[in-house]
C-alpha atoms as a PDB file:
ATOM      1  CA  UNK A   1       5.831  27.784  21.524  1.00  0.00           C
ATOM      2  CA  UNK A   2       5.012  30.172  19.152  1.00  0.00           C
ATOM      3  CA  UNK A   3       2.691  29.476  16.482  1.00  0.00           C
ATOM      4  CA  UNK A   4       5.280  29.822  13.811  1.00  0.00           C
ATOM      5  CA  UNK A   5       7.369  27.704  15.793  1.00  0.00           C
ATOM      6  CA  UNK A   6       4.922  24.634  15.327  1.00  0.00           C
ATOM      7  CA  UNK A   7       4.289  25.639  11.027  1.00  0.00           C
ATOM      8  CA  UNK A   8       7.987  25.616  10.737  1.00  0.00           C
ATOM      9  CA  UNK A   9       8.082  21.965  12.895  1.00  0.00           C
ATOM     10  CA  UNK A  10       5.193  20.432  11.029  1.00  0.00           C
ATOM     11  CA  UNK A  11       6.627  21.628   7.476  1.00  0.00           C
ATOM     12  CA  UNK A  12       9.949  19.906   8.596  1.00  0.00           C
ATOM     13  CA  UNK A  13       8.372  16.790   9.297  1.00  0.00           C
ATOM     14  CA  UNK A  14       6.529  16.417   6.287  1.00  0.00           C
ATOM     15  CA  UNK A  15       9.834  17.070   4.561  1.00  0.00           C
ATOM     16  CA  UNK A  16      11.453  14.905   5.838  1.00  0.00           C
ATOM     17  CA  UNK A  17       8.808  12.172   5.867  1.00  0.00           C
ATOM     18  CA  UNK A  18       8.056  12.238   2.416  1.00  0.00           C
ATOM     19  CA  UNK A  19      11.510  12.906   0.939  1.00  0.00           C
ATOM     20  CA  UNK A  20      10.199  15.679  -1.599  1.00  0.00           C
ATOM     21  CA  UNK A  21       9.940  19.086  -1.173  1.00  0.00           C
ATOM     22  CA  UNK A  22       6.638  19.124  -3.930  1.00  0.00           C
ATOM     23  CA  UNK A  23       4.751  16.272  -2.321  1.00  0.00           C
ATOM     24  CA  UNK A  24       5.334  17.960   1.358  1.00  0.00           C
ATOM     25  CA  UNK A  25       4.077  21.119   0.008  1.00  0.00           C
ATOM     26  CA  UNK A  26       0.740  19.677  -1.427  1.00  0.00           C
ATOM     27  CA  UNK A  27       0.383  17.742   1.816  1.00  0.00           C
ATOM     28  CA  UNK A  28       0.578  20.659   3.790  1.00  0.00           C
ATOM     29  CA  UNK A  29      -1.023  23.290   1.213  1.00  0.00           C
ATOM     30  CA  UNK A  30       1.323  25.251   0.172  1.00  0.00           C
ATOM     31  CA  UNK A  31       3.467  25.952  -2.261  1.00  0.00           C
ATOM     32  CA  UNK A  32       6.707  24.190  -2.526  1.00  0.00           C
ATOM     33  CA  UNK A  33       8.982  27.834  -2.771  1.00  0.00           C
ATOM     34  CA  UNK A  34       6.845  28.948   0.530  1.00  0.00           C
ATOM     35  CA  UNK A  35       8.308  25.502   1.792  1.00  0.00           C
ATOM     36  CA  UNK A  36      11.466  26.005   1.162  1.00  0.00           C
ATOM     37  CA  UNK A  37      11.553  29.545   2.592  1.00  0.00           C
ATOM     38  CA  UNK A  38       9.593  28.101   5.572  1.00  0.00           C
ATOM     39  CA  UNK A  39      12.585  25.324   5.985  1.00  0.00           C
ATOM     40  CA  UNK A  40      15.631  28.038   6.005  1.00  0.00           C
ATOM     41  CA  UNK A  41      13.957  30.131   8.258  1.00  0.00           C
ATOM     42  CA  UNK A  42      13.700  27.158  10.517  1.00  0.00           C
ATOM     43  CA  UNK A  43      17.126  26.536   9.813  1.00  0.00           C
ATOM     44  CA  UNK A  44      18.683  30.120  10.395  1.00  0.00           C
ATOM     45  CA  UNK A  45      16.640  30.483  13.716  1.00  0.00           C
ATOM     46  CA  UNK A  46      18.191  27.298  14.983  1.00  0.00           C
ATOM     47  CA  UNK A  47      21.385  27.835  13.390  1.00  0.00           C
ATOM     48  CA  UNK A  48      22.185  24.588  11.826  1.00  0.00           C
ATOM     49  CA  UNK A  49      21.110  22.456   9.256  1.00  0.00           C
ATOM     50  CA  UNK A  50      18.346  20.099   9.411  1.00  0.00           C
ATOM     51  CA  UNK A  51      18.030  19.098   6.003  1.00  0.00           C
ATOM     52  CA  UNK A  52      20.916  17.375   3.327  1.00  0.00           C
ATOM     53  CA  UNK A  53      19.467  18.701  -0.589  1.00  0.00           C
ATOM     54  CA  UNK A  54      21.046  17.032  -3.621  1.00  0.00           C
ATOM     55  CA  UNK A  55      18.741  17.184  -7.004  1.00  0.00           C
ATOM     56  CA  UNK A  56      17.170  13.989  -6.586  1.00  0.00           C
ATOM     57  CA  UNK A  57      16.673  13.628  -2.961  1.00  0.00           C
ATOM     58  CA  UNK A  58      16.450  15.549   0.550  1.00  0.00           C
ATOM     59  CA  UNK A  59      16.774  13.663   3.730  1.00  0.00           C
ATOM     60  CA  UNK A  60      17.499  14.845   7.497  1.00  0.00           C
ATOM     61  CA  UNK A  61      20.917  15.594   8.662  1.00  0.00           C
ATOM     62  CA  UNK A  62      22.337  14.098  12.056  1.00  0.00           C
ATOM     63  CA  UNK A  63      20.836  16.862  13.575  1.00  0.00           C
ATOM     64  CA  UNK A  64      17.832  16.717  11.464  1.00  0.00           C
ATOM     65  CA  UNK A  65      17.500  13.116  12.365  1.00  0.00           C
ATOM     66  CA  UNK A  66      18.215  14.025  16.366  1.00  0.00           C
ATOM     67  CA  UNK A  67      14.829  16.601  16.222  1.00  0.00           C
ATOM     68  CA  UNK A  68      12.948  14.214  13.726  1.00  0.00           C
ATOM     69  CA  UNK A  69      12.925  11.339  16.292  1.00  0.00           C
ATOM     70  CA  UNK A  70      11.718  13.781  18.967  1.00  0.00           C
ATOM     71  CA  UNK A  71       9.464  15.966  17.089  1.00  0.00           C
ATOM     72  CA  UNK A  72       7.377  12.437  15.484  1.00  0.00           C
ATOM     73  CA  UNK A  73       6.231  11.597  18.357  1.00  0.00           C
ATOM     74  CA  UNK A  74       5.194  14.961  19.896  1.00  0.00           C
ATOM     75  CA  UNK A  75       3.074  15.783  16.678  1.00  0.00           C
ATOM     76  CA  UNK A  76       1.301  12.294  17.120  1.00  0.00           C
ATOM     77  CA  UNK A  77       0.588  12.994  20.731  1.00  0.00           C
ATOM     78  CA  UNK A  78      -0.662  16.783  19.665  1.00  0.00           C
ATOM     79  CA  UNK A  79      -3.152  14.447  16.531  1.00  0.00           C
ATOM     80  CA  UNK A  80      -4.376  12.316  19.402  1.00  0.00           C
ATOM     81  CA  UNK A  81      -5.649  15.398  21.236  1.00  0.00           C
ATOM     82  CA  UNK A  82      -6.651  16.866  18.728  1.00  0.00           C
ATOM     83  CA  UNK A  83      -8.636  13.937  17.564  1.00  0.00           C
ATOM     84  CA  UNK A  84     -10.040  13.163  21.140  1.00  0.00           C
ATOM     85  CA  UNK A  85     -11.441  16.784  20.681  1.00  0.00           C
ATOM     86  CA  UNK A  86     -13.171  16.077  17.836  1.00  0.00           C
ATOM     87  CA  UNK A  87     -14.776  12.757  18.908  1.00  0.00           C
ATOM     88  CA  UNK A  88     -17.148  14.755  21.209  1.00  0.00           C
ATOM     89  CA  UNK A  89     -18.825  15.914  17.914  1.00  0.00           C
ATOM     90  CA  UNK A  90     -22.079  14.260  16.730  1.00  0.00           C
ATOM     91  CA  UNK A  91     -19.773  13.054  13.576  1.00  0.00           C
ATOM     92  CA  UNK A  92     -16.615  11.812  12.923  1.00  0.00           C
ATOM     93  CA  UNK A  93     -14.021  14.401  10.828  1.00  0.00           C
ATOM     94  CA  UNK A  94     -10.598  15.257  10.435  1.00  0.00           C
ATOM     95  CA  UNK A  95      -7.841  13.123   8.092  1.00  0.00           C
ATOM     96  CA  UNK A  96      -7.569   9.441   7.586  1.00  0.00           C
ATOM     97  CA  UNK A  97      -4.578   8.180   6.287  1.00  0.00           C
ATOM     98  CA  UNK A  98      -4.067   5.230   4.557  1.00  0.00           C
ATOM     99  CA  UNK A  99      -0.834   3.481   3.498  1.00  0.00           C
ATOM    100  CA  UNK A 100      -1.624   0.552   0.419  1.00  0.00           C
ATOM    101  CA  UNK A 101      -0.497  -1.540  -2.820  1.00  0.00           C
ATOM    102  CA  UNK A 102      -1.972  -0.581  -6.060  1.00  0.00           C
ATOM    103  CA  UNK A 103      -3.974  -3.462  -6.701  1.00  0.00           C
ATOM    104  CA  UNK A 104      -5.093  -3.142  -2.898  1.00  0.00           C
ATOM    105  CA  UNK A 105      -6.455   0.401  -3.834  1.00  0.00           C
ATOM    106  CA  UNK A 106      -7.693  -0.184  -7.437  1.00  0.00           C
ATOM    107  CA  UNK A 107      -9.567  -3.190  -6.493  1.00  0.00           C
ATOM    108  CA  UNK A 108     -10.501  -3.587  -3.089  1.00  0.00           C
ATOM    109  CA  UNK A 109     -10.289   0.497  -1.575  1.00  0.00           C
ATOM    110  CA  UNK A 110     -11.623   2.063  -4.013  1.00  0.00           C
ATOM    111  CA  UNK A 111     -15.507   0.885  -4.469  1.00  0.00           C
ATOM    112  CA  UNK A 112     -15.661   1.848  -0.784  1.00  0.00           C
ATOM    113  CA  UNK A 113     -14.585   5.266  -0.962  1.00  0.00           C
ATOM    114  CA  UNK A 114     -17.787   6.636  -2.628  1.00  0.00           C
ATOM    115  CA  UNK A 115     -20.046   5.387   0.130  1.00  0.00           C
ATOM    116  CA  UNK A 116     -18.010   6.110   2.890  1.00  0.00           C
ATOM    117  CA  UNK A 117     -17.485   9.677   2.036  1.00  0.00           C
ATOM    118  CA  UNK A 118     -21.574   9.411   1.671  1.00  0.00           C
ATOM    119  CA  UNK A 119     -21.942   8.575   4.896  1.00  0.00           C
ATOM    120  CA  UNK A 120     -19.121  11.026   6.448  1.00  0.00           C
ATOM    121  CA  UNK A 121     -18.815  13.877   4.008  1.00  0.00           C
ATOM    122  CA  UNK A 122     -16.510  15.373   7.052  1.00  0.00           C
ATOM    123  CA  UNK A 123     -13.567  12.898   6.659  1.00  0.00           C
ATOM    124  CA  UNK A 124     -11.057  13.920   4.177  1.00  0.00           C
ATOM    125  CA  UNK A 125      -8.783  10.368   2.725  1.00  0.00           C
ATOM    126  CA  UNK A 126      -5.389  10.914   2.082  1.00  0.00           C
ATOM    127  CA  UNK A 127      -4.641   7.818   0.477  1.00  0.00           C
ATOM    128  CA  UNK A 128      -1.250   6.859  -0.495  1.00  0.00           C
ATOM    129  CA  UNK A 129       0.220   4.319  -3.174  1.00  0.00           C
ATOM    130  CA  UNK A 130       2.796   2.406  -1.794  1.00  0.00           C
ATOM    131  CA  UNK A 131       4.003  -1.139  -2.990  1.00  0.00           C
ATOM    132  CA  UNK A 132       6.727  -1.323  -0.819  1.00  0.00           C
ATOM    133  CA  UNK A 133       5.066  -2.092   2.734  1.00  0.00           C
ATOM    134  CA  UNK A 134       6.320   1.068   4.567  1.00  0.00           C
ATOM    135  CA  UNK A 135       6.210   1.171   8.080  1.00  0.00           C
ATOM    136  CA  UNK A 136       2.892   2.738   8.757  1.00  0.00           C
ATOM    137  CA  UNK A 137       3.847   3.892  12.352  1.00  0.00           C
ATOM    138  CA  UNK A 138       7.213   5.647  11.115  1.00  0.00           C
ATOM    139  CA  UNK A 139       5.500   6.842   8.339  1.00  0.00           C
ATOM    140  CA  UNK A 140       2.788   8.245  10.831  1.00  0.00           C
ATOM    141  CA  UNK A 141      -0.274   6.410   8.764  1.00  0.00           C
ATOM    142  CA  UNK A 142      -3.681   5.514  10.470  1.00  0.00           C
ATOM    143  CA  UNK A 143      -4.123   2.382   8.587  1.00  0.00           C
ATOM    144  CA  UNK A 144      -2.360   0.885   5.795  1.00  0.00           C
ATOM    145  CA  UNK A 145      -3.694  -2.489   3.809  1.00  0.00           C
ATOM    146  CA  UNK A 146      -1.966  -5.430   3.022  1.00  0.00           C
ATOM    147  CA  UNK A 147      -2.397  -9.380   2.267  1.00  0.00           C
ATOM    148  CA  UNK A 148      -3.511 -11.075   5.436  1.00  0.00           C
ATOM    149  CA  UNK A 149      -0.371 -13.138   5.553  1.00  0.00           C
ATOM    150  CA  UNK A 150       1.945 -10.076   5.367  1.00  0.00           C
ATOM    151  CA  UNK A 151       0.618  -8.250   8.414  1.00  0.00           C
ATOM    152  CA  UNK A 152       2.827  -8.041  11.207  1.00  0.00           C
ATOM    153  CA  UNK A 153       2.145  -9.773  13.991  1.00  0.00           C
ATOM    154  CA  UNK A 154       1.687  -6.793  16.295  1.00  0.00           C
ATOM    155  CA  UNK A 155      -1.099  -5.380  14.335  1.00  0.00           C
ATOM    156  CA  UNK A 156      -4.686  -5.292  14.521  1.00  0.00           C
ATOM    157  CA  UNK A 157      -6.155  -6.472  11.641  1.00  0.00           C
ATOM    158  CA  UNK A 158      -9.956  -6.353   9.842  1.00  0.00           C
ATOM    159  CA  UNK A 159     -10.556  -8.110   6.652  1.00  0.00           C
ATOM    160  CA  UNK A 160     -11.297  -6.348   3.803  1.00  0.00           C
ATOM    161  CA  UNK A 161     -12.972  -8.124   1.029  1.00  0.00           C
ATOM    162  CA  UNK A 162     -13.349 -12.284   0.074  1.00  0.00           C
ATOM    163  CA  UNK A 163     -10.367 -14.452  -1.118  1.00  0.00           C
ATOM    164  CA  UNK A 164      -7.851 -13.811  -4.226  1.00  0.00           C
ATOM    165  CA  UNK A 165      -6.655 -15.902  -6.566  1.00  0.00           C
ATOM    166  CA  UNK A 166      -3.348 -15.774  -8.829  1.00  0.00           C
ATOM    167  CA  UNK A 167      -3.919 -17.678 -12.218  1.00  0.00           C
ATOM    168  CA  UNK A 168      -1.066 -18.462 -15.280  1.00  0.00           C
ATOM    169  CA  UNK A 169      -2.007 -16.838 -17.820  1.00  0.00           C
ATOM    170  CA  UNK A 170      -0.637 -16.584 -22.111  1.00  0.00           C
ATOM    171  CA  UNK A 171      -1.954 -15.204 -25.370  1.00  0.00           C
ATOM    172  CA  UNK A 172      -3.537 -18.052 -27.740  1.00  0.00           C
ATOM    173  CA  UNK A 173      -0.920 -16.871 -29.944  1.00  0.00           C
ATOM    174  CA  UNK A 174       1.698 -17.939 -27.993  1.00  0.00           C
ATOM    175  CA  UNK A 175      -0.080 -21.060 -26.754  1.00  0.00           C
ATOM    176  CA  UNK A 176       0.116 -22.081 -30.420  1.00  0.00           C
ATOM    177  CA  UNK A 177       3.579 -21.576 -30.815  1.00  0.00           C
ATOM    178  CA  UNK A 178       5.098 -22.835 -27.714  1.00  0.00           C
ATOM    179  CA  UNK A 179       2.344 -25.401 -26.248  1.00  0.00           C
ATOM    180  CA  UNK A 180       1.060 -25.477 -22.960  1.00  0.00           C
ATOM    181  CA  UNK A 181       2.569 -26.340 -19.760  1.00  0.00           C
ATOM    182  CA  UNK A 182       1.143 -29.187 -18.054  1.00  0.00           C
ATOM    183  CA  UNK A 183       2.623 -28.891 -14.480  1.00  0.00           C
ATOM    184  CA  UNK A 184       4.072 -25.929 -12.502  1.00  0.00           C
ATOM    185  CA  UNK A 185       7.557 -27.499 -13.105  1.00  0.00           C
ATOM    186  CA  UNK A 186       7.156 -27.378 -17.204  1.00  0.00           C
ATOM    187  CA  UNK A 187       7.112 -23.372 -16.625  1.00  0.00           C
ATOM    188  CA  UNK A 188      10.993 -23.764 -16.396  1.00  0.00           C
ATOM    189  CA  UNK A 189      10.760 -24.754 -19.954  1.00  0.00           C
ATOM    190  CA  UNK A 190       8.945 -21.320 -21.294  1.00  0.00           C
ATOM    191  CA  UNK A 191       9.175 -17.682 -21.818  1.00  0.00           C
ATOM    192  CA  UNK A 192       7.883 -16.199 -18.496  1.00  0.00           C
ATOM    193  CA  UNK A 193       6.852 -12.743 -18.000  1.00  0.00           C
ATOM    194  CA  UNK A 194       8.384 -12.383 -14.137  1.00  0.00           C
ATOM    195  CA  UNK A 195       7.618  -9.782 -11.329  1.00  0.00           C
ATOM    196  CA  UNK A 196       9.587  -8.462  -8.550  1.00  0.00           C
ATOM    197  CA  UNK A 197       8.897  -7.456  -5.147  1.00  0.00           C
ATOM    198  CA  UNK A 198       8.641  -4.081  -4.872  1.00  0.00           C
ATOM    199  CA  UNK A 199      10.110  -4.126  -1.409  1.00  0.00           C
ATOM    200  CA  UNK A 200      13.805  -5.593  -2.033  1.00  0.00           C
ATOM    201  CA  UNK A 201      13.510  -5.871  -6.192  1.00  0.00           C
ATOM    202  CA  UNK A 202      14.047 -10.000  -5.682  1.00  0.00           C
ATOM    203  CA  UNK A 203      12.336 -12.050  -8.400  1.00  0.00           C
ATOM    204  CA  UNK A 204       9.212 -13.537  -6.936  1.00  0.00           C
ATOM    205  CA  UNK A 205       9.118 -17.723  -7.287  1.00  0.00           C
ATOM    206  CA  UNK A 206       5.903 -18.548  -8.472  1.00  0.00           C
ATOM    207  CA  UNK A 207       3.462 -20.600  -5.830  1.00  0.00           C
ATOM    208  CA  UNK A 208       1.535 -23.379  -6.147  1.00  0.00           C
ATOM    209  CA  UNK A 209      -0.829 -25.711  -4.339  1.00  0.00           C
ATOM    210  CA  UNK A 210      -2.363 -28.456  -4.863  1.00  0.00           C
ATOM    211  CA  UNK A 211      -3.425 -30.509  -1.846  1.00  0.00           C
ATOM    212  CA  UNK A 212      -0.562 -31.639  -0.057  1.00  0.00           C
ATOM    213  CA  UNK A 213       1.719 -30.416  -2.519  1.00  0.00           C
ATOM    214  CA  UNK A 214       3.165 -27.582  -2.197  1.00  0.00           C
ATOM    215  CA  UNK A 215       5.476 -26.383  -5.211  1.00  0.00           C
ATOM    216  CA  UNK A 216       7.819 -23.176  -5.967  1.00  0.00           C
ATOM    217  CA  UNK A 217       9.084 -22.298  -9.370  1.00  0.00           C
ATOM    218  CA  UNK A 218      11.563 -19.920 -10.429  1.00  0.00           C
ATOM    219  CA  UNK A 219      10.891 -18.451 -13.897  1.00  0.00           C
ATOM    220  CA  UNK A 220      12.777 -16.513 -16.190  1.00  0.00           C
ATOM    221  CA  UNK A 221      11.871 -14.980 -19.546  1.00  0.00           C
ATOM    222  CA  UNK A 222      12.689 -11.449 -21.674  1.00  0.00           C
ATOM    223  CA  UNK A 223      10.839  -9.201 -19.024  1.00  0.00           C
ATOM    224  CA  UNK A 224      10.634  -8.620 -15.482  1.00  0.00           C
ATOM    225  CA  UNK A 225       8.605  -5.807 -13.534  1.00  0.00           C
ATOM    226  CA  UNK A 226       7.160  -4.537 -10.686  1.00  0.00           C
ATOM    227  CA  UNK A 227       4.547  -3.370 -12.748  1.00  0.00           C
ATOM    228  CA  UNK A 228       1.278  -5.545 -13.199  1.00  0.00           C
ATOM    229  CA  UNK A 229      -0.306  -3.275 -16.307  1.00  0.00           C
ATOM    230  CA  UNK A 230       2.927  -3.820 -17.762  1.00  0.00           C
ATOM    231  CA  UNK A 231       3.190  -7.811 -17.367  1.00  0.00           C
ATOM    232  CA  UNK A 232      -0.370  -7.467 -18.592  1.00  0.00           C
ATOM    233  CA  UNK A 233       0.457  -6.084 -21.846  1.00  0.00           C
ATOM    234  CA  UNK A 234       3.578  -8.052 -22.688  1.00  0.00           C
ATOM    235  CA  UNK A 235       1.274 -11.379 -22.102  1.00  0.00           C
ATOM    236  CA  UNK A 236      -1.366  -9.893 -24.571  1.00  0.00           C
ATOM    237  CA  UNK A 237       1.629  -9.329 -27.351  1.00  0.00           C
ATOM    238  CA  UNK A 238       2.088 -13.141 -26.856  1.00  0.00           C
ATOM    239  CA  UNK A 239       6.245 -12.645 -25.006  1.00  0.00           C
ATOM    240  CA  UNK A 240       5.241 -15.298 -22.837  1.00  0.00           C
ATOM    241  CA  UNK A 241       3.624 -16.755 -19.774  1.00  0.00           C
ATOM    242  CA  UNK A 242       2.681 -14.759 -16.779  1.00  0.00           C
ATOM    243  CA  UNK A 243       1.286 -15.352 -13.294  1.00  0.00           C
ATOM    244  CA  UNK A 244      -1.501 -12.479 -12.014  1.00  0.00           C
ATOM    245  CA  UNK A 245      -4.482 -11.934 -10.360  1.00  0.00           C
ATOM    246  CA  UNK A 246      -7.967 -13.537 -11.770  1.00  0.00           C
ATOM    247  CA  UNK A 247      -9.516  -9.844 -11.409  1.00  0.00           C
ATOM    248  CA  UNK A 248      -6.581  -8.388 -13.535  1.00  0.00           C
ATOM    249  CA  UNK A 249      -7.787 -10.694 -16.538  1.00  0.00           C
ATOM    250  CA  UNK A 250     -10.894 -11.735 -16.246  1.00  0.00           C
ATOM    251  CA  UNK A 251     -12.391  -9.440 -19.230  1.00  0.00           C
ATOM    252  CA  UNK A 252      -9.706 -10.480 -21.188  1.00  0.00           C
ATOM    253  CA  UNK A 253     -10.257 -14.511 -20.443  1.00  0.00           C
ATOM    254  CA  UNK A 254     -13.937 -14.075 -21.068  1.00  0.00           C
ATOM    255  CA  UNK A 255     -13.216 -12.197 -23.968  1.00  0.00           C
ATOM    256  CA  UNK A 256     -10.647 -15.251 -25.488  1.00  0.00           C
ATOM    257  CA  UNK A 257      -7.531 -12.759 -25.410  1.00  0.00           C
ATOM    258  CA  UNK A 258      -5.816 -14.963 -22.804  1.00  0.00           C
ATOM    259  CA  UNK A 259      -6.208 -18.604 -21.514  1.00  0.00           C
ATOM    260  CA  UNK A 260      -5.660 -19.900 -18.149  1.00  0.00           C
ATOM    261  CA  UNK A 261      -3.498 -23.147 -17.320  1.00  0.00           C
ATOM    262  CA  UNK A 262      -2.434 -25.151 -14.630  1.00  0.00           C
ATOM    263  CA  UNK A 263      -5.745 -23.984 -13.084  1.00  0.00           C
ATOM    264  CA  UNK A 264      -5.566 -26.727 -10.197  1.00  0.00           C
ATOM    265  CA  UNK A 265      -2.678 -25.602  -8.892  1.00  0.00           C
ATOM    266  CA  UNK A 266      -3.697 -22.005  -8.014  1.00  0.00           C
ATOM    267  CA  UNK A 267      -6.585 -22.283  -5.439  1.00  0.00           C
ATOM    268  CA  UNK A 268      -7.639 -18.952  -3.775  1.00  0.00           C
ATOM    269  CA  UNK A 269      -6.199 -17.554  -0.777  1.00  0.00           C
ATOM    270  CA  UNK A 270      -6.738 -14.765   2.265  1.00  0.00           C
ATOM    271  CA  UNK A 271      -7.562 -11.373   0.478  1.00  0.00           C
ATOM    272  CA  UNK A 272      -6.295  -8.149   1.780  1.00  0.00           C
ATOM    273  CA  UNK A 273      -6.497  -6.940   5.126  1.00  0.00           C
ATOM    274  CA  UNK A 274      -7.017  -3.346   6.402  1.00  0.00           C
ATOM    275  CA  UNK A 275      -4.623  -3.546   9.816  1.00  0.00           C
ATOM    276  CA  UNK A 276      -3.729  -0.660  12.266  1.00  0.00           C
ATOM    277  CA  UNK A 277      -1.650  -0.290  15.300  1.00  0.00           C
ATOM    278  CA  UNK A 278      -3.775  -0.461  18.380  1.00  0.00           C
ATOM    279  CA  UNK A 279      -7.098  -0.384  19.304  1.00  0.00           C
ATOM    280  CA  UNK A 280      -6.200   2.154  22.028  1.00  0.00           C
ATOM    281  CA  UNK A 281      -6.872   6.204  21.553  1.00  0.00           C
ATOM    282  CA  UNK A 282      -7.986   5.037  18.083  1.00  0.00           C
ATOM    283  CA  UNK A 283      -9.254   8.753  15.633  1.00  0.00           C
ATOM    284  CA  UNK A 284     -12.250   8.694  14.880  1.00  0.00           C
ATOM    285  CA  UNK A 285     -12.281   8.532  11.846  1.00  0.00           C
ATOM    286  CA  UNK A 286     -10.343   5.800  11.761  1.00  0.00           C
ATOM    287  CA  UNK A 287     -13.159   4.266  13.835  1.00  0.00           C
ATOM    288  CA  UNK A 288     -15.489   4.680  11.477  1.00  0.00           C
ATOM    289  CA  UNK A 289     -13.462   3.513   8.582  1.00  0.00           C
ATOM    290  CA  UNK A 290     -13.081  -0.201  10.701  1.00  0.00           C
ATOM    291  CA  UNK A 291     -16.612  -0.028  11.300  1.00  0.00           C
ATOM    292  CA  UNK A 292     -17.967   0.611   7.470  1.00  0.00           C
ATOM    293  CA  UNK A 293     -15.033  -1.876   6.485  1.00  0.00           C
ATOM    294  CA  UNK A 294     -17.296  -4.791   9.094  1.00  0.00           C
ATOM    295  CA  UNK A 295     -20.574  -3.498   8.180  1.00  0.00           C
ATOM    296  CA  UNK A 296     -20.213  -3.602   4.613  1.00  0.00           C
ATOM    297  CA  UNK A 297     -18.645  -6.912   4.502  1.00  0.00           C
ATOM    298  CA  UNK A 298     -20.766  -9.588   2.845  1.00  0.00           C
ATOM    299  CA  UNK A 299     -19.684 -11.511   6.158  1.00  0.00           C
ATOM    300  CA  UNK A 300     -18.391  -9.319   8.533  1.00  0.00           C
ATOM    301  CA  UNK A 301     -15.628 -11.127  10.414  1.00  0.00           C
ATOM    302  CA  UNK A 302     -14.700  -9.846  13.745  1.00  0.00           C
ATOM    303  CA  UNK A 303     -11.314  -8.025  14.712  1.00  0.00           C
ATOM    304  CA  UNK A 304      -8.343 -10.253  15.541  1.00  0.00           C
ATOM    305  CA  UNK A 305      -5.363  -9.614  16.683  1.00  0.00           C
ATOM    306  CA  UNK A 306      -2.826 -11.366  14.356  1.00  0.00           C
ATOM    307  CA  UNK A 307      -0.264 -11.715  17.455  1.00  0.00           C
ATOM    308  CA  UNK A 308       0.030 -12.784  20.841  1.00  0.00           C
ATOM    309  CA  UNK A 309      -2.670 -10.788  23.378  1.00  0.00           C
END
């Protein structure tokens, strides 16, 4: 294989795994016209057409489709190598690439990438924002981070950070003008800010636990989203009750903008989880990610295989 061969390859599959001709490009380095030209060269040489273009989208062909699910698995062998290689150095380097929610990145992912890049200055993060739990193998990811309890079962998986809590939240203004509910079931009753998943864009039933009771409410109100900063802000204008995360608030309970309710009924739960595919040929760099992730922990858990051995 020429060397061309394998630029012209690799620039097809990070077309085609990212869907976008401009993020590809800055993935790869280049510019997205040099991208393009790379692509129809590719194209001519094999004589048919890899890639389908419309204005809003590009995905593979059939025959596009045909080489893709040949060519992933080749480049990941050709990474492995490559990454065996560089394990024989005194440090870790080369790419990790991690797949994660928003909140997982703002709030958990982020504090730690400042001292990890302290400690290996040679490991470039690609980290990508994804709120749709995207396969990370298919999308050829080293890690990706989720809640414990939506790991797949096949996965290996390292906690990352303590326990999260959810907690109802409204504006004093619109306390006054509506009252406060006294039990999950009373939220039928009021305006309610809702989110959706980001995966399938269903409304998400609000959970709650209290002991042995176990309770889910469907809400409704003037505004749904899959956006959290934007629930945030329609609570704070006083539209109506809303159901986030105790870190997403807090300044603004402490500061008397918001008031919590039905505070029994939301007890923490399992944080997020950084997860991979296999301990097996694992990068090094992904290596030392898992093992910053334990060390740093204020209890470092072990690894555990959320599946069957």
């Amino acid at each position: 294989m020429r060397g061309s061969d394998y630029a012209e390859l690799r620039a097809f599959a990070a077309v085609a795994e990212h869907g976008n001709f401009a993020r590809a490009a800055a993935r790869l380095g280049m510019s997205a016209s040099a991208l393009s030209q790379t692509i129809r060269t590719l194209e001519e040489r094999m004589g048919i057409r890899l890639l389908n273009r419309t204005t809003r989208s590009v995905a593979p062909s059939e025959a596009g489709q045909r080489l893709l699910s040949r060519l992933l698995p080749a480049l990941a062998d050709l990474d492995r190598a490559v990454a065996d290689v560089s394990a024989l150095r005194d440090r870790p380097a080369g790419l990790l690439r991690i797949n994660a929610p928003r909140v997982a990145i703002v709030h958990t992912l982020a504090p730690l990438i400042a001292p990890f890049n302290a400690v290996y200055p040679e490991i470039m993060m690609d980290i990508i924002v994804d709120d749709k739990l995207s396969d990370i193998v298919a999308g050829r990811f080293d890690a990706g981070i989720r809640l414990g309890e939506m790991v797949e079962k096949d996965m290996v998986s390292v906690k990352l950070g303590g326990e999260m809590r959810l907690v109802v939240i409204a504006s004093p203004d619109y306390i006054g003008r509506h009252g406060m509910p006294q039990t999950p079931r009373d939220l039928r009753d009021h305006s309610c800010v809702a989110s959706r998943w980001p995966t399938d864009g269903s409304l998400y039933h609000w959970e709650f636990e209290r002991g042995d009771e176990k309770l889910e409410v469907a809400v409704s109100g003037p505004l749904s989203t899959t956006d959290n900063d934007l629930m945030l802000r329609a609570v704070l204008d006083g539209i109506g009750i809303s159901y986030l995360f105790d870190h997403h608030v807090a300044e603004y309970l402490v500061a008397g903008r918001l008031v919590s309710m039905l505070d029994d009924w939301t007890p923490p739960f399992p944080g997020f989880h950084l997860y991979y595919p296999s301990r097996r040929q694992m990068p090094p760099p992904l290596r030392a990610f898992v093992d910053f992730v334990r060390s740093n922990s204020l209890r470092p858990p072990p690894e555990t295989q959320v599946g069957q051995e």
